[in-house]
Protein backbone atom coordinates (compact mmCIF):
# COMPACT_ATOMS: atom_id res chain seq x y z
CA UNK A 1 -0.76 34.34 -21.32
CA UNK A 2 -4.81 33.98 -20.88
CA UNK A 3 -4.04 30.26 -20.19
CA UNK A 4 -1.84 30.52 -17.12
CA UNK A 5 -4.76 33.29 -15.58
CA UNK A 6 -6.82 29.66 -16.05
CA UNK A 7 -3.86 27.50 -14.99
CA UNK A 8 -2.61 28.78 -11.65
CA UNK A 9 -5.83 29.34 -9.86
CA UNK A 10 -6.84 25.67 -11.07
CA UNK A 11 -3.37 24.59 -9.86
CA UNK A 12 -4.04 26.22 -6.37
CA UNK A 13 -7.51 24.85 -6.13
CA UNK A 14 -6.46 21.34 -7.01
CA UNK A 15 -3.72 21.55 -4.43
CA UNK A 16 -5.65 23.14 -1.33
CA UNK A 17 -8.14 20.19 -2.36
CA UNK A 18 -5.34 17.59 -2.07
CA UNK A 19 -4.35 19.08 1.45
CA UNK A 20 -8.08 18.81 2.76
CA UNK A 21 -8.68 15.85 1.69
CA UNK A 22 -5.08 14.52 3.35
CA UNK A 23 -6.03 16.55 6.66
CA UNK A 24 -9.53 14.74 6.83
CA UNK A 25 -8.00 11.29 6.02
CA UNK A 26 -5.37 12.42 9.04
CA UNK A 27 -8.34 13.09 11.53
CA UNK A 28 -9.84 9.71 10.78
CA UNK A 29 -7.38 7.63 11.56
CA UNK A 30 -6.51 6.61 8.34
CA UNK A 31 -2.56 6.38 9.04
CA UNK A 32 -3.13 4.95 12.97
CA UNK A 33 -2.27 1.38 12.00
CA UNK A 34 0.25 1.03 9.33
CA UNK A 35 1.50 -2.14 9.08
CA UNK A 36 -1.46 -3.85 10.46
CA UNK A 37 -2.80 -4.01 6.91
CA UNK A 38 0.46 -5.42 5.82
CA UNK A 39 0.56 -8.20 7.86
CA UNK A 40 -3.51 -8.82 6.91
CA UNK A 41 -2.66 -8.93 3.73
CA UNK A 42 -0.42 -12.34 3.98
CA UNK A 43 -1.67 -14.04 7.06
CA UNK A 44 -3.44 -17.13 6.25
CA UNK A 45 -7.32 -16.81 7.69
CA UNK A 46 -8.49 -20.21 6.20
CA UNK A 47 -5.85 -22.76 5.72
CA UNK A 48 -7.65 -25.09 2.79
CA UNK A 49 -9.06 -28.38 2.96
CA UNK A 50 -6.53 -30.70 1.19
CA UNK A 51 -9.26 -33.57 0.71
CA UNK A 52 -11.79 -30.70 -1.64
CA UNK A 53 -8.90 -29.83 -4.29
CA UNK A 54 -8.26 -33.10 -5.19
CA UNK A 55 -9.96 -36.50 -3.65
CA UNK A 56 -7.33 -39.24 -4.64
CA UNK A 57 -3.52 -37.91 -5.36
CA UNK A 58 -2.49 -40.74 -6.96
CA UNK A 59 -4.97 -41.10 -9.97
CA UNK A 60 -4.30 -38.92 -12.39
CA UNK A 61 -6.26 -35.87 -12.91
CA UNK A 62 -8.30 -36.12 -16.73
């Protein structure tokens, strides 16, 4: 019984610490752009050189 007079108020803390730290990450912006990281994510930014990975494609590589 001593353990849930340790358990609930630790429970309670943990959770009103959850919802602050949601409502600061709200107030930042955090959620404003939402599938801009999606498409940043897979968009090609460099495209690669085709002549640096390999210099001649027809001799074999050792």
């Amino acid at each position: 019984m001593t353990a849930l007079a340790w358990l609930i108020p630790a429970a309670l803390f943990l959770g009103l610490l959850g919802l602050l730290a949601f409502l600061w990450a709200l107030k930042s912006g955090q959620f404003e752009d939402l599938d801009g990281a999606s498409w940043r994510a897979i968009q090609d930014s460099e495209r690669p050189d085709p002549d640096e990975d390999d210099p001649d494609p027809k001799e074999p590589r050792a």
